[in-house]
PDB file of N, CA and C in Angstrom:
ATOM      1  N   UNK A   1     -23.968 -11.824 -13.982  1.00  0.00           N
ATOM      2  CA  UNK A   1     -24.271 -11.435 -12.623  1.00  0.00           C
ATOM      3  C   UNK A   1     -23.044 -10.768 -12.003  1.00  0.00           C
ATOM      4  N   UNK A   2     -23.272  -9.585 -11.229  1.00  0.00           N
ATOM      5  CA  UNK A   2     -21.667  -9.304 -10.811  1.00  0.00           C
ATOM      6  C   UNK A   2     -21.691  -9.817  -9.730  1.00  0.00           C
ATOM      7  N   UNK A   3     -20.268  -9.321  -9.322  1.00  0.00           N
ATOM      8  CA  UNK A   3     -19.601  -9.793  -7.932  1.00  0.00           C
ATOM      9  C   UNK A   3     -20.364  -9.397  -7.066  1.00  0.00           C
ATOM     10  N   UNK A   4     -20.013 -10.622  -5.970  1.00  0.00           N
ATOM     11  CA  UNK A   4     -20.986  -9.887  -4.575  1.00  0.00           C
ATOM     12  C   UNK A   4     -19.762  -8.859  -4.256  1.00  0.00           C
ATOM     13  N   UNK A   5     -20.558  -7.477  -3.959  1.00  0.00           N
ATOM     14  CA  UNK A   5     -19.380  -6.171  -3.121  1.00  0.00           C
ATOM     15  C   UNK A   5     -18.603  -6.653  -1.555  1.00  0.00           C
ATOM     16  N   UNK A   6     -17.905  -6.828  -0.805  1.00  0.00           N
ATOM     17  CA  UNK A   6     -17.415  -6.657   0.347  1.00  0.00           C
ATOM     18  C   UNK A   6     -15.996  -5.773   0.512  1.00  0.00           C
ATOM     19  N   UNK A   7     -16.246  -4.929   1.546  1.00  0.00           N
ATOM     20  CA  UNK A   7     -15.247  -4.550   2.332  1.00  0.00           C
ATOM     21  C   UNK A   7     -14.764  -4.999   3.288  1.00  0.00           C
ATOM     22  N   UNK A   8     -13.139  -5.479   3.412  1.00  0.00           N
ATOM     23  CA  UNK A   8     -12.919  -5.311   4.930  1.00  0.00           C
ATOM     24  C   UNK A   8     -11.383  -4.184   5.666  1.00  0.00           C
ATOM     25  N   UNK A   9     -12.017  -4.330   6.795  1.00  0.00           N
ATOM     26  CA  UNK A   9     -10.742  -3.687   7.049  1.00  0.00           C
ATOM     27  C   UNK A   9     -10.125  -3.902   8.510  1.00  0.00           C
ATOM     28  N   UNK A  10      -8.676  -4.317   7.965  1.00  0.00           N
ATOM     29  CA  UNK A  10      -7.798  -5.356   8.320  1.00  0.00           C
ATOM     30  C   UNK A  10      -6.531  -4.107   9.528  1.00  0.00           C
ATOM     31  N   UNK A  11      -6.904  -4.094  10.649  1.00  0.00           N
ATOM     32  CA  UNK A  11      -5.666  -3.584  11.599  1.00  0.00           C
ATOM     33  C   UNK A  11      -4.357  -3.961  11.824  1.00  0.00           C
ATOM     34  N   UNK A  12      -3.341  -3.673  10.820  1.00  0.00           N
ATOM     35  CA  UNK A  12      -2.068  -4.580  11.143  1.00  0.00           C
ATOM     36  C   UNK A  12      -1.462  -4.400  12.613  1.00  0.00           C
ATOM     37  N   UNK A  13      -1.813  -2.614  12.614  1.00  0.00           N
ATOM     38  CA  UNK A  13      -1.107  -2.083  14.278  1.00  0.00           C
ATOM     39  C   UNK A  13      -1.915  -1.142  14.430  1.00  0.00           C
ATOM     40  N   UNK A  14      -1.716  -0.113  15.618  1.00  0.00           N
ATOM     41  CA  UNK A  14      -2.192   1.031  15.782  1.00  0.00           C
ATOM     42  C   UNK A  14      -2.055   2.118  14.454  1.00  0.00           C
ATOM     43  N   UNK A  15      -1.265   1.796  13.341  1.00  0.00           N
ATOM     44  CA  UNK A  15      -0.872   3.015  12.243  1.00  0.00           C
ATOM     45  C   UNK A  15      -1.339   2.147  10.938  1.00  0.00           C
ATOM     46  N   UNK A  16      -1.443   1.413  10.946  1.00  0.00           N
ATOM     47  CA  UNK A  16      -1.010   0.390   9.496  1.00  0.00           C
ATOM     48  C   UNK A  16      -2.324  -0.466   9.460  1.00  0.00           C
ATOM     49  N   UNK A  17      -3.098   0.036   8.297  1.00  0.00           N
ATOM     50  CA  UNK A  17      -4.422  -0.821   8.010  1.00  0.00           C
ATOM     51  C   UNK A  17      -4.538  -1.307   6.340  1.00  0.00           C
ATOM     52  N   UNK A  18      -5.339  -2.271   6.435  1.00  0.00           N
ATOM     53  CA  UNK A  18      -5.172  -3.061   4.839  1.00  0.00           C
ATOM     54  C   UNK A  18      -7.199  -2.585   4.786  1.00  0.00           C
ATOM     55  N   UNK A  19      -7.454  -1.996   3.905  1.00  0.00           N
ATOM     56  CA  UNK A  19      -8.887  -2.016   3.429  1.00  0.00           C
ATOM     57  C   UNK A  19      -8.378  -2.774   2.030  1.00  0.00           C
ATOM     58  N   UNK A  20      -9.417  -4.144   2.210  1.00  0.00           N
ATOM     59  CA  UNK A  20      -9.639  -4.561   0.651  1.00  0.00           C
ATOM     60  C   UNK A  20     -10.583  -4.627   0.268  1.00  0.00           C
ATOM     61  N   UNK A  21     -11.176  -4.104  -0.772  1.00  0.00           N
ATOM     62  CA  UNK A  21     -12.716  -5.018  -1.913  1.00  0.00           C
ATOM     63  C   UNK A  21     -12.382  -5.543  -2.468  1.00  0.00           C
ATOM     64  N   UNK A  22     -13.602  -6.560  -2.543  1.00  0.00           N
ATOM     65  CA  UNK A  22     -13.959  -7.316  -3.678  1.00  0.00           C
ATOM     66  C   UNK A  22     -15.081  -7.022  -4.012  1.00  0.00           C
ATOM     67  N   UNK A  23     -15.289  -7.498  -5.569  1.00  0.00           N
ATOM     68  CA  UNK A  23     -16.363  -6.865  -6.224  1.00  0.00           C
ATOM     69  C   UNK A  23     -16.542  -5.424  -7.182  1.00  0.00           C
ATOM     70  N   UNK A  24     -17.310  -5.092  -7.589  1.00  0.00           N
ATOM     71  CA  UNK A  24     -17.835  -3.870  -7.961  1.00  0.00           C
ATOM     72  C   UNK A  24     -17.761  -2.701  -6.959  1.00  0.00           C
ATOM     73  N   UNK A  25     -17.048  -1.782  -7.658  1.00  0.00           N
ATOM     74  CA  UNK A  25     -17.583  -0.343  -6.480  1.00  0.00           C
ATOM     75  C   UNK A  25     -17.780   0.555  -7.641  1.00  0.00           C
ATOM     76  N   UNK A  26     -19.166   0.826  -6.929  1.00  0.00           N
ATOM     77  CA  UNK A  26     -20.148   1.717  -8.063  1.00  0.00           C
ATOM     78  C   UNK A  26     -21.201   2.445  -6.941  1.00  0.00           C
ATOM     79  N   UNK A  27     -21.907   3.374  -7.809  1.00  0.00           N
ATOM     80  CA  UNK A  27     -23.192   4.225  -6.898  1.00  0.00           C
ATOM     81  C   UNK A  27     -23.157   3.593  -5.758  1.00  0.00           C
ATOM     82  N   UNK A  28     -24.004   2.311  -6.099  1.00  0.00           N
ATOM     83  CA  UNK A  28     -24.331   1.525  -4.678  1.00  0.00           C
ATOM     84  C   UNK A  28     -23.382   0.665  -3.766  1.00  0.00           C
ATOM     85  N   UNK A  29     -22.806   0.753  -3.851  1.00  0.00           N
ATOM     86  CA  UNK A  29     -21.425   0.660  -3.071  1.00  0.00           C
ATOM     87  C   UNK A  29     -20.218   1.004  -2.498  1.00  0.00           C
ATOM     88  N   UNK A  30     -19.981   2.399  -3.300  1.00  0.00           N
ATOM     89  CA  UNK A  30     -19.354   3.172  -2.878  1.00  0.00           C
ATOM     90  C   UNK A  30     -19.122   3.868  -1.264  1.00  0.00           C
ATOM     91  N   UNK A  31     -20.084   3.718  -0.732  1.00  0.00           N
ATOM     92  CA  UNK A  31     -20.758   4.707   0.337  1.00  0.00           C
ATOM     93  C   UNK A  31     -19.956   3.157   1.653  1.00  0.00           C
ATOM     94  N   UNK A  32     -19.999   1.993   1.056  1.00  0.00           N
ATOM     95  CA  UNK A  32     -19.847   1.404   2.485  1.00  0.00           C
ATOM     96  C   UNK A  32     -18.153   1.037   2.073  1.00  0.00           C
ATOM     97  N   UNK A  33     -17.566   1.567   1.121  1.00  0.00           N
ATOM     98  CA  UNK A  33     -16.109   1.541   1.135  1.00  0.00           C
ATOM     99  C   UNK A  33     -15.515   3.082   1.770  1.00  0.00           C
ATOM    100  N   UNK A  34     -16.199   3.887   1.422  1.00  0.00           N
ATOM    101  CA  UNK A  34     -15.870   5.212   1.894  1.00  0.00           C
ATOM    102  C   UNK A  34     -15.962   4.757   3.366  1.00  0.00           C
ATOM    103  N   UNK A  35     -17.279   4.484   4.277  1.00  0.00           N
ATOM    104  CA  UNK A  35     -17.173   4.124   5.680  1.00  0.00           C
ATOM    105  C   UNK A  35     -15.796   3.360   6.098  1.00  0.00           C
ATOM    106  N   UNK A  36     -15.999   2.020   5.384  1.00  0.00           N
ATOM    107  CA  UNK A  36     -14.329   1.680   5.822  1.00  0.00           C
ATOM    108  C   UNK A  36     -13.384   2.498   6.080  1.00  0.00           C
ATOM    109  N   UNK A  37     -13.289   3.370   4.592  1.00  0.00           N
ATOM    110  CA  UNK A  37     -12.363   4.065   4.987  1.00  0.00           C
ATOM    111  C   UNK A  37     -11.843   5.208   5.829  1.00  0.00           C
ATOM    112  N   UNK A  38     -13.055   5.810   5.859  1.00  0.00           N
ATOM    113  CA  UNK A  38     -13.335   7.069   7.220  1.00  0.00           C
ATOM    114  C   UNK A  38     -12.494   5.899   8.500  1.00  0.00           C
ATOM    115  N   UNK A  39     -13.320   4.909   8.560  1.00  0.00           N
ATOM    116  CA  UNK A  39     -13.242   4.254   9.858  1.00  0.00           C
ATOM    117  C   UNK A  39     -11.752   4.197  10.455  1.00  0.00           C
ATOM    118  N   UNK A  40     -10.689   3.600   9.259  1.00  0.00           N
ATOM    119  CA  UNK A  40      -9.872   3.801   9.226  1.00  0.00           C
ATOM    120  C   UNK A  40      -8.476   4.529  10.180  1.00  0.00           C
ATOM    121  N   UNK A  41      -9.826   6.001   9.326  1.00  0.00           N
ATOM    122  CA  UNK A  41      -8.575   7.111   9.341  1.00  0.00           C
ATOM    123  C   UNK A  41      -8.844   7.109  10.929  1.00  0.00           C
ATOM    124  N   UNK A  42     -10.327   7.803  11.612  1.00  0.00           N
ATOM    125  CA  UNK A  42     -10.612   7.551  12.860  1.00  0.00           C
ATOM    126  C   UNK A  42     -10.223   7.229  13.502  1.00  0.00           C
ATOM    127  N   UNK A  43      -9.913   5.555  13.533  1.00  0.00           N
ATOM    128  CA  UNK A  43      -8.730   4.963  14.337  1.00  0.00           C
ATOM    129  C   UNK A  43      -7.687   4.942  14.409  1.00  0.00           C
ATOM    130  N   UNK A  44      -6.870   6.452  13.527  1.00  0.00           N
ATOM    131  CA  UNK A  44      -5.546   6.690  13.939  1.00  0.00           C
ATOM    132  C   UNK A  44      -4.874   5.924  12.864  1.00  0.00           C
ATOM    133  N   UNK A  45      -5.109   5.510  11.703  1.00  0.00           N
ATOM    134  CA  UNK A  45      -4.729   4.877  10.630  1.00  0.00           C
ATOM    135  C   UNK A  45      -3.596   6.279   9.840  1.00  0.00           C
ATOM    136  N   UNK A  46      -2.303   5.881   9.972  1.00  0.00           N
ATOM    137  CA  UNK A  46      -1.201   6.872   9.067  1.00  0.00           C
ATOM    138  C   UNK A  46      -1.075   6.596   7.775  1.00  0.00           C
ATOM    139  N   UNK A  47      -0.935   4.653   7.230  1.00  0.00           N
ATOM    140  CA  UNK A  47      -0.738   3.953   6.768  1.00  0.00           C
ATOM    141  C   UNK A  47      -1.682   3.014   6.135  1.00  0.00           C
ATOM    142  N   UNK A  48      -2.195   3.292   5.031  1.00  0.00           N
ATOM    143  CA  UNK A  48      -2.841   2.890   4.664  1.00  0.00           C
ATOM    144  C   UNK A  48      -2.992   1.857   3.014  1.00  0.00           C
ATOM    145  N   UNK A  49      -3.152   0.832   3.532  1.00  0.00           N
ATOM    146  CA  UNK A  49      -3.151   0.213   2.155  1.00  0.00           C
ATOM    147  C   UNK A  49      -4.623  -0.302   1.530  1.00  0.00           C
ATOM    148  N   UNK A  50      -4.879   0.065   0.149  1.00  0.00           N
ATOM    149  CA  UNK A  50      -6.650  -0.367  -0.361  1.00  0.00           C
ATOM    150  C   UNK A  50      -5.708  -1.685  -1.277  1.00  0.00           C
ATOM    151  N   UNK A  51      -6.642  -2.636  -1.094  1.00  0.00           N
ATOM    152  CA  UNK A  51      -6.552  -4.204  -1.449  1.00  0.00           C
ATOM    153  C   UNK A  51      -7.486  -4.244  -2.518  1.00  0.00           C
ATOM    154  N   UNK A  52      -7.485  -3.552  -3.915  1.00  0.00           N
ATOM    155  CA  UNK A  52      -8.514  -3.981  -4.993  1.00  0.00           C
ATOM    156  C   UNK A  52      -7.930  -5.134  -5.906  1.00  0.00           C
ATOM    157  N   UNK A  53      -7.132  -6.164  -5.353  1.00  0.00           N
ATOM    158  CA  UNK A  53      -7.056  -7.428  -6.355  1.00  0.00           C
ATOM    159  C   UNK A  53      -7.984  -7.662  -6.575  1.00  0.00           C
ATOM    160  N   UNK A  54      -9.512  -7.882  -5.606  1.00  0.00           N
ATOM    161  CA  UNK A  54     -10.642  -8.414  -6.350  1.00  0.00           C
ATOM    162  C   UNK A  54     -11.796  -7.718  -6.501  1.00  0.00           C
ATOM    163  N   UNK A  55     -10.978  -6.394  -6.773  1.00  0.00           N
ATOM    164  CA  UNK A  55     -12.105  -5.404  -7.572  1.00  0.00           C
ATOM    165  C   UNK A  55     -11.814  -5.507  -9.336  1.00  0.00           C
ATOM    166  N   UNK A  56     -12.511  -5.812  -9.909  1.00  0.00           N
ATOM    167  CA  UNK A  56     -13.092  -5.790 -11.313  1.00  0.00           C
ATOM    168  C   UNK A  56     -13.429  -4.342 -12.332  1.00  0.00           C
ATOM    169  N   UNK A  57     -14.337  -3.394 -11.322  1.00  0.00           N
ATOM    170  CA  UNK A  57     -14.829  -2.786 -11.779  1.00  0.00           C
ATOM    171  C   UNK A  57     -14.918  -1.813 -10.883  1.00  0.00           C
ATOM    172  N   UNK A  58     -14.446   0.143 -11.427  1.00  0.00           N
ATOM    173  CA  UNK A  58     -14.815   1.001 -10.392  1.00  0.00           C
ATOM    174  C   UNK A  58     -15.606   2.384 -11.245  1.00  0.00           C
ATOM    175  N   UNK A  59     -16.695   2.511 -10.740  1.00  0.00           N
ATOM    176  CA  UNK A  59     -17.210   3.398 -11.528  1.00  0.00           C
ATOM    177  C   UNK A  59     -16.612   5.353 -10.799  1.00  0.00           C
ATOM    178  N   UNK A  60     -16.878   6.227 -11.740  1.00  0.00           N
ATOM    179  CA  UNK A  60     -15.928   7.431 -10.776  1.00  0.00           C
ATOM    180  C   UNK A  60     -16.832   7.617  -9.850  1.00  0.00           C
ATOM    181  N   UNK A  61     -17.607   7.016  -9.081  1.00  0.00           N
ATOM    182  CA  UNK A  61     -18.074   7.308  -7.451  1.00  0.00           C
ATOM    183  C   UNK A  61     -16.985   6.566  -6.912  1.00  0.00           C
ATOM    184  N   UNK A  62     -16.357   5.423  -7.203  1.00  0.00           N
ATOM    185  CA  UNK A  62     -15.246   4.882  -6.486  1.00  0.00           C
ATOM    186  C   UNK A  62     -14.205   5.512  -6.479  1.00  0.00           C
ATOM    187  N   UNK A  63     -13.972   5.622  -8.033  1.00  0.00           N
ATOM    188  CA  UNK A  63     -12.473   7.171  -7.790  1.00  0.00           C
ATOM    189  C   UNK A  63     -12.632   8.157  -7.100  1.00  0.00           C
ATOM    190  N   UNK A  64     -13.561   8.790  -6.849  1.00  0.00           N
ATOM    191  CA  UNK A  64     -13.768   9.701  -6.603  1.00  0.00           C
ATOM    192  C   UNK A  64     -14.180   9.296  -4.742  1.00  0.00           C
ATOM    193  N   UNK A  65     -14.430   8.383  -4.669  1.00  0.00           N
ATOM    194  CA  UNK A  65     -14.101   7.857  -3.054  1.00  0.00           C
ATOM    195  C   UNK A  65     -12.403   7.620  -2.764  1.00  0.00           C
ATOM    196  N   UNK A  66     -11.709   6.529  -3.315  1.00  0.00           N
ATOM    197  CA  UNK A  66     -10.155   6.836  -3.395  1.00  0.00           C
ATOM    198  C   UNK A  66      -9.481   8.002  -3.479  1.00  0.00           C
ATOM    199  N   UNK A  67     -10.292   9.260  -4.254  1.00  0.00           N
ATOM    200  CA  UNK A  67      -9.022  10.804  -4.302  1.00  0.00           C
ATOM    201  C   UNK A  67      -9.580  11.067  -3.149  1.00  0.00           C
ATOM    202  N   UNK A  68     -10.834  10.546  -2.373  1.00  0.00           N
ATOM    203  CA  UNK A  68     -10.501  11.648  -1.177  1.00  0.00           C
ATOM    204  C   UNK A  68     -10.476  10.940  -0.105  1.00  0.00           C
ATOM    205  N   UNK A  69      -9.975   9.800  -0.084  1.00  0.00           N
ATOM    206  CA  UNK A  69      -8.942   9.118   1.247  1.00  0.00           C
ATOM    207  C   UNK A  69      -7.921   9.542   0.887  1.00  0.00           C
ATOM    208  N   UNK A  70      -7.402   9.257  -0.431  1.00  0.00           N
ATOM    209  CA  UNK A  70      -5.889  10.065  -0.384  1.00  0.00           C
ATOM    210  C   UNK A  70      -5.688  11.518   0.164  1.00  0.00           C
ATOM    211  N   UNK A  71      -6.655  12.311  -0.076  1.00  0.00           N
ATOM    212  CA  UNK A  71      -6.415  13.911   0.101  1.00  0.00           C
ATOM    213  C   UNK A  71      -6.804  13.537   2.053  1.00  0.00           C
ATOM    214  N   UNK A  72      -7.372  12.644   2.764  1.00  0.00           N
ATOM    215  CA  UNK A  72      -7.606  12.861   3.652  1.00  0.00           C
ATOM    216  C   UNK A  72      -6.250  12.188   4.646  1.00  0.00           C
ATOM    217  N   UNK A  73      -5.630  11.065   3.597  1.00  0.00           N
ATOM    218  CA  UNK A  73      -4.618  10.757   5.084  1.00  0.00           C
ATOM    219  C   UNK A  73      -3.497  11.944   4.045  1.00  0.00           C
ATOM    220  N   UNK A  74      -3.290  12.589   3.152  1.00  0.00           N
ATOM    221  CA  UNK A  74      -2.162  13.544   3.057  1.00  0.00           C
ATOM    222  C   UNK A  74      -2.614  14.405   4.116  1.00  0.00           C
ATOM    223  N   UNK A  75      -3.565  14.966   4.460  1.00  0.00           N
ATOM    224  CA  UNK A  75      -4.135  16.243   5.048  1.00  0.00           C
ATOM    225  C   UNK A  75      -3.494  16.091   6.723  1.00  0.00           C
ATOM    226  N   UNK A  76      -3.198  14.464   6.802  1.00  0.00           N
ATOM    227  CA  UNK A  76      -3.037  13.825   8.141  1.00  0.00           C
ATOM    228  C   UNK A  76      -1.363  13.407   8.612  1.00  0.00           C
ATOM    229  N   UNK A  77      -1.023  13.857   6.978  1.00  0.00           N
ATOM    230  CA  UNK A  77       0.431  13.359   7.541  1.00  0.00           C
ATOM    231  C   UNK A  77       0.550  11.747   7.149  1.00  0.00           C
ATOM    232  N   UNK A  78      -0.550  11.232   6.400  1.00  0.00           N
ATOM    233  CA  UNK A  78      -0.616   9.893   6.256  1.00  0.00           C
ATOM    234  C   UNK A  78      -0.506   9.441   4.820  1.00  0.00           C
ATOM    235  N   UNK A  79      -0.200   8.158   4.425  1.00  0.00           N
ATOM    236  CA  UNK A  79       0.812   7.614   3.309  1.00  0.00           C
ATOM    237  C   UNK A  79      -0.631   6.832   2.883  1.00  0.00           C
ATOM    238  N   UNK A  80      -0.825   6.510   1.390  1.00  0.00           N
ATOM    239  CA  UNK A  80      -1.982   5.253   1.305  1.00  0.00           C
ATOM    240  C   UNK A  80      -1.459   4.213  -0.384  1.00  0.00           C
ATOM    241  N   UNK A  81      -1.516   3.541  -0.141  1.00  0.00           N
ATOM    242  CA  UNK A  81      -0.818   2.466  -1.511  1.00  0.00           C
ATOM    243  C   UNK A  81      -2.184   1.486  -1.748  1.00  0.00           C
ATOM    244  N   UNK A  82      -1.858   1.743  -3.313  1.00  0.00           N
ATOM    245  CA  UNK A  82      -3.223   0.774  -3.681  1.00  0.00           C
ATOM    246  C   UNK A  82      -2.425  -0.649  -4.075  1.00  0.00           C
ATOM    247  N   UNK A  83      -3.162  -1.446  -4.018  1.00  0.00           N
ATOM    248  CA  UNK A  83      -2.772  -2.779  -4.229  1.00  0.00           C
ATOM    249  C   UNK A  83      -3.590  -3.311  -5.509  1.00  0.00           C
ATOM    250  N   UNK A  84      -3.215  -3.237  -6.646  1.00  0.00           N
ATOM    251  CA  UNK A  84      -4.129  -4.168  -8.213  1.00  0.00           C
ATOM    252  C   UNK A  84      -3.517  -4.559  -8.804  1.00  0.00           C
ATOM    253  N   UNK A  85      -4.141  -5.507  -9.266  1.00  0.00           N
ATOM    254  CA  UNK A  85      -3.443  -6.541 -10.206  1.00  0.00           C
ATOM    255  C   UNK A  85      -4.360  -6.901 -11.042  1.00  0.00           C
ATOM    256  N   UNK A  86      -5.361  -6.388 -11.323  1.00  0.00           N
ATOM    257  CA  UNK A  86      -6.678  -6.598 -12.288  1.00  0.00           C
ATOM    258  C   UNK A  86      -6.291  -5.091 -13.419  1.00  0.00           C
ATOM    259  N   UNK A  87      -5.884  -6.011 -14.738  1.00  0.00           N
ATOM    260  CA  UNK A  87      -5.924  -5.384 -15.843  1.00  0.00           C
ATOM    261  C   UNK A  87      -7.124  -4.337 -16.066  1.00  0.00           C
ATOM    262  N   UNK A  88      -8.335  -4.752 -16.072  1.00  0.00           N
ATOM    263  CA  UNK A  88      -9.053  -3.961 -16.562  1.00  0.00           C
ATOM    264  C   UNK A  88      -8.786  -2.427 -15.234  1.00  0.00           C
ATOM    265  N   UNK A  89      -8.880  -2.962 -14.490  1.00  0.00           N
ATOM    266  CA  UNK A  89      -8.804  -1.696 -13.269  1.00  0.00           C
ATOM    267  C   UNK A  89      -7.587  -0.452 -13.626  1.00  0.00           C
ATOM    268  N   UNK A  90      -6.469  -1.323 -13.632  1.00  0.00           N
ATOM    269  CA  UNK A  90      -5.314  -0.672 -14.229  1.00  0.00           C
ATOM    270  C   UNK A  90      -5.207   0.625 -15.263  1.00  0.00           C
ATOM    271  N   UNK A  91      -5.947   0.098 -16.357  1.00  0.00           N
ATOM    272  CA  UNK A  91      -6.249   0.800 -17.372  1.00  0.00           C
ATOM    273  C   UNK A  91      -7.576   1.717 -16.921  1.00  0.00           C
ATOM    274  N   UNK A  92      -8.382   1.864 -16.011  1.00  0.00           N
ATOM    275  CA  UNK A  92      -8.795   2.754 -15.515  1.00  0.00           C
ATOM    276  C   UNK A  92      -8.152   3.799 -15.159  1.00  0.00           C
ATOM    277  N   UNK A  93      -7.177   3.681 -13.973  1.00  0.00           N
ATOM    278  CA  UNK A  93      -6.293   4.259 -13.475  1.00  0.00           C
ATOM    279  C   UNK A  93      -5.451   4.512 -14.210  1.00  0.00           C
ATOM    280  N   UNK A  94      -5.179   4.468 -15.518  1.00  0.00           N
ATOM    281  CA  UNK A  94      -4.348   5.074 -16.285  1.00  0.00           C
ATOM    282  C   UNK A  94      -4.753   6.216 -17.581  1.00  0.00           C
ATOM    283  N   UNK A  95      -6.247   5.627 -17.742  1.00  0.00           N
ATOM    284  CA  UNK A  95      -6.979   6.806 -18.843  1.00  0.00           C
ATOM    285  C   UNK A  95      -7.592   7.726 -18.001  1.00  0.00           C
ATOM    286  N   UNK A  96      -7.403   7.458 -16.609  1.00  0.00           N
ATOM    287  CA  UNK A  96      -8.175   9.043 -15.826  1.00  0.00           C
ATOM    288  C   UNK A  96      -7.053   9.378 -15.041  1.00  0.00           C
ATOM    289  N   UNK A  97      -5.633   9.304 -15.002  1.00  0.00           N
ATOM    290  CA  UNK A  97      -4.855   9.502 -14.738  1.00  0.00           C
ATOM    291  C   UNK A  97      -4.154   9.813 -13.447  1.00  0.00           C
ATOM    292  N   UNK A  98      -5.203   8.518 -12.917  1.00  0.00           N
ATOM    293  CA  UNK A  98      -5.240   8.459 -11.399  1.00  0.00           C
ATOM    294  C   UNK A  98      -3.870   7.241 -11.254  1.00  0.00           C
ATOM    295  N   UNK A  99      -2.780   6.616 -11.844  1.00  0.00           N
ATOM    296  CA  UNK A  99      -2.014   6.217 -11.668  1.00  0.00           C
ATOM    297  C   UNK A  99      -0.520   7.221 -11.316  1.00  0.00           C
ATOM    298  N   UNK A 100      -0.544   8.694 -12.246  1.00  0.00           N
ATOM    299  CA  UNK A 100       0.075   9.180 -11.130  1.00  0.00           C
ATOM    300  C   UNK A 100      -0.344  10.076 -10.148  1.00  0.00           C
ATOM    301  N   UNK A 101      -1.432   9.535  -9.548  1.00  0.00           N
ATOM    302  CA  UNK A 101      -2.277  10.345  -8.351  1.00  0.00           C
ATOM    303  C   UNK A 101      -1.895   9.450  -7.073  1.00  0.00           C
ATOM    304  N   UNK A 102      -1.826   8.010  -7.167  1.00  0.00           N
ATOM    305  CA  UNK A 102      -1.907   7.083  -6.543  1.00  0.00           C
ATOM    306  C   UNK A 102      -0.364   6.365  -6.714  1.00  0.00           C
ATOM    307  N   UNK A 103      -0.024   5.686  -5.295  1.00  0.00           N
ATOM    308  CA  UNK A 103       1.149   4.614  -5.887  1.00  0.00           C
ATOM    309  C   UNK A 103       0.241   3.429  -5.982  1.00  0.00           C
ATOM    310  N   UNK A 104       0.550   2.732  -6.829  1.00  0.00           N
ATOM    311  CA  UNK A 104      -0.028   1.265  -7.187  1.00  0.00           C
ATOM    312  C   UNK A 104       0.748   0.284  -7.351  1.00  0.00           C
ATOM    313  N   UNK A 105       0.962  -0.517  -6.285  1.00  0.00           N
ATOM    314  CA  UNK A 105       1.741  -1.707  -6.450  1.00  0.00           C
ATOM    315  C   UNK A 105       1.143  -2.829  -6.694  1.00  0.00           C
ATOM    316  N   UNK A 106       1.973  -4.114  -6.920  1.00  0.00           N
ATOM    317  CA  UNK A 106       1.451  -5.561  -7.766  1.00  0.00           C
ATOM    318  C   UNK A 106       1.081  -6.630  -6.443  1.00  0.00           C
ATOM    319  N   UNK A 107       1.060  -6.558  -4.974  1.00  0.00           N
ATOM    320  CA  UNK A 107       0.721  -7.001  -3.582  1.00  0.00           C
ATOM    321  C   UNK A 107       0.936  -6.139  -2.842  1.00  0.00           C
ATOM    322  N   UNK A 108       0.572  -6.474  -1.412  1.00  0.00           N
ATOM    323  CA  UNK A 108       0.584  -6.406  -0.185  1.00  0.00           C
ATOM    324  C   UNK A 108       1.986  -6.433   0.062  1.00  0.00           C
ATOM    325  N   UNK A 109       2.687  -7.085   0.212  1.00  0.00           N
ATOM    326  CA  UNK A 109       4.029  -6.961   0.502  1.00  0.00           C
ATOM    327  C   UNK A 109       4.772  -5.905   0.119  1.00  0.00           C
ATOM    328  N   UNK A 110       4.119  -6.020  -1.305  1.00  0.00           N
ATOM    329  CA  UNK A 110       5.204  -4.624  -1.880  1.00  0.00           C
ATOM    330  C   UNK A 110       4.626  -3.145  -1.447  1.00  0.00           C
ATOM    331  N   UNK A 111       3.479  -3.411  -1.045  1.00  0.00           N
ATOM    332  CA  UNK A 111       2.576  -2.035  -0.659  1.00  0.00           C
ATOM    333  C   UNK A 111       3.042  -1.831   1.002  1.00  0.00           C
ATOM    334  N   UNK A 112       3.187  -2.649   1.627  1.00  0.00           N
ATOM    335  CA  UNK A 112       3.497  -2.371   2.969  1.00  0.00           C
ATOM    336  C   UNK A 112       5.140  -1.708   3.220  1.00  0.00           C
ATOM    337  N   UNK A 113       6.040  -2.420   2.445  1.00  0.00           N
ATOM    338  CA  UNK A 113       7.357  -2.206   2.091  1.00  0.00           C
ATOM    339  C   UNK A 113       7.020  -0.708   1.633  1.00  0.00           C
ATOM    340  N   UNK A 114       6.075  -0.273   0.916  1.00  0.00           N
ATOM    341  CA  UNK A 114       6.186   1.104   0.405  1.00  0.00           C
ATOM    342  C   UNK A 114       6.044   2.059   1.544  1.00  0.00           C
ATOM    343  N   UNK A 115       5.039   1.652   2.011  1.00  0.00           N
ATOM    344  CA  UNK A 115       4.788   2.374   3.453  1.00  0.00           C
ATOM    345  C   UNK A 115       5.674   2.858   4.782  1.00  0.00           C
ATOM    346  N   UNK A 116       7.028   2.108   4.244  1.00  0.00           N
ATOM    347  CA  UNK A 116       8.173   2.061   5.036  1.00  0.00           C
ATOM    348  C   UNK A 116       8.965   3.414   4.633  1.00  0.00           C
ATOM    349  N   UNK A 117       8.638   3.468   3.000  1.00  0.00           N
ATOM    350  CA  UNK A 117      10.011   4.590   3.065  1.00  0.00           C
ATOM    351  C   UNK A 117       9.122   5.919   2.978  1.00  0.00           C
ATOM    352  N   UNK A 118      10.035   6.725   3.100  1.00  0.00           N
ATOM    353  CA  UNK A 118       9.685   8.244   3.540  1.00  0.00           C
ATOM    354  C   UNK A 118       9.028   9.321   2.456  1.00  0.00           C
TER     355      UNK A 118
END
């Protein structure tokens, strides 16, 4: 049975937001992580961190939702750090060679710290 899907998304300040899933992001799910993330940007989001520790599984409707938050906060002047620590994901991001598309750090801490430098 897979994971139940959820998004949330977390306002640290007026610039600095945490979107995390859990679960699967695939066809049918894709569409309400993309909203998050629009939502995001909307609200003036520069800084952006995606929280997939408890994503498992991303089919390329999900990559292909991630390259274009990235292309949308670059377009904005805005920074975005993924957060995984799930092996199998990893190795996604490394045979479609979206690891050097993306920075990918091992937490939150270290992803927010990234967000700091220039």
């Amino acid at each position: 049975m897979p994971a139940r899907f959820e998004v949330t998304d977390e306002a640290l300040d007026a610039k600095r937001h945490i979107v995390a899933v859990s679960g699967e992001v695939d066809l049918y799910t894709a569409a309400d992580l993309r909203a998050a993330l629009s939502h995001a940007v909307e609200e003036g989001c520069t800084s952006l961190v995606i929280d997939l520790t408890n994503t498992h599984f991303m089919d390329s409707t999900g990559l292909s939702t991630l390259v274009s938050a990235q292309k949308r906060m670059r377009s904005r002047g805005g920074k975005l750090v993924i957060v995984n620590v799930d092996p199998s994901l990893a190795y996604t991001f490394q045979i479609t060679g979206l690891d050097l598309v993306f920075k990918v750090v091992g937490d939150r801490l270290e992803a927010l710290a990234e967000l700091e430098t220039v």
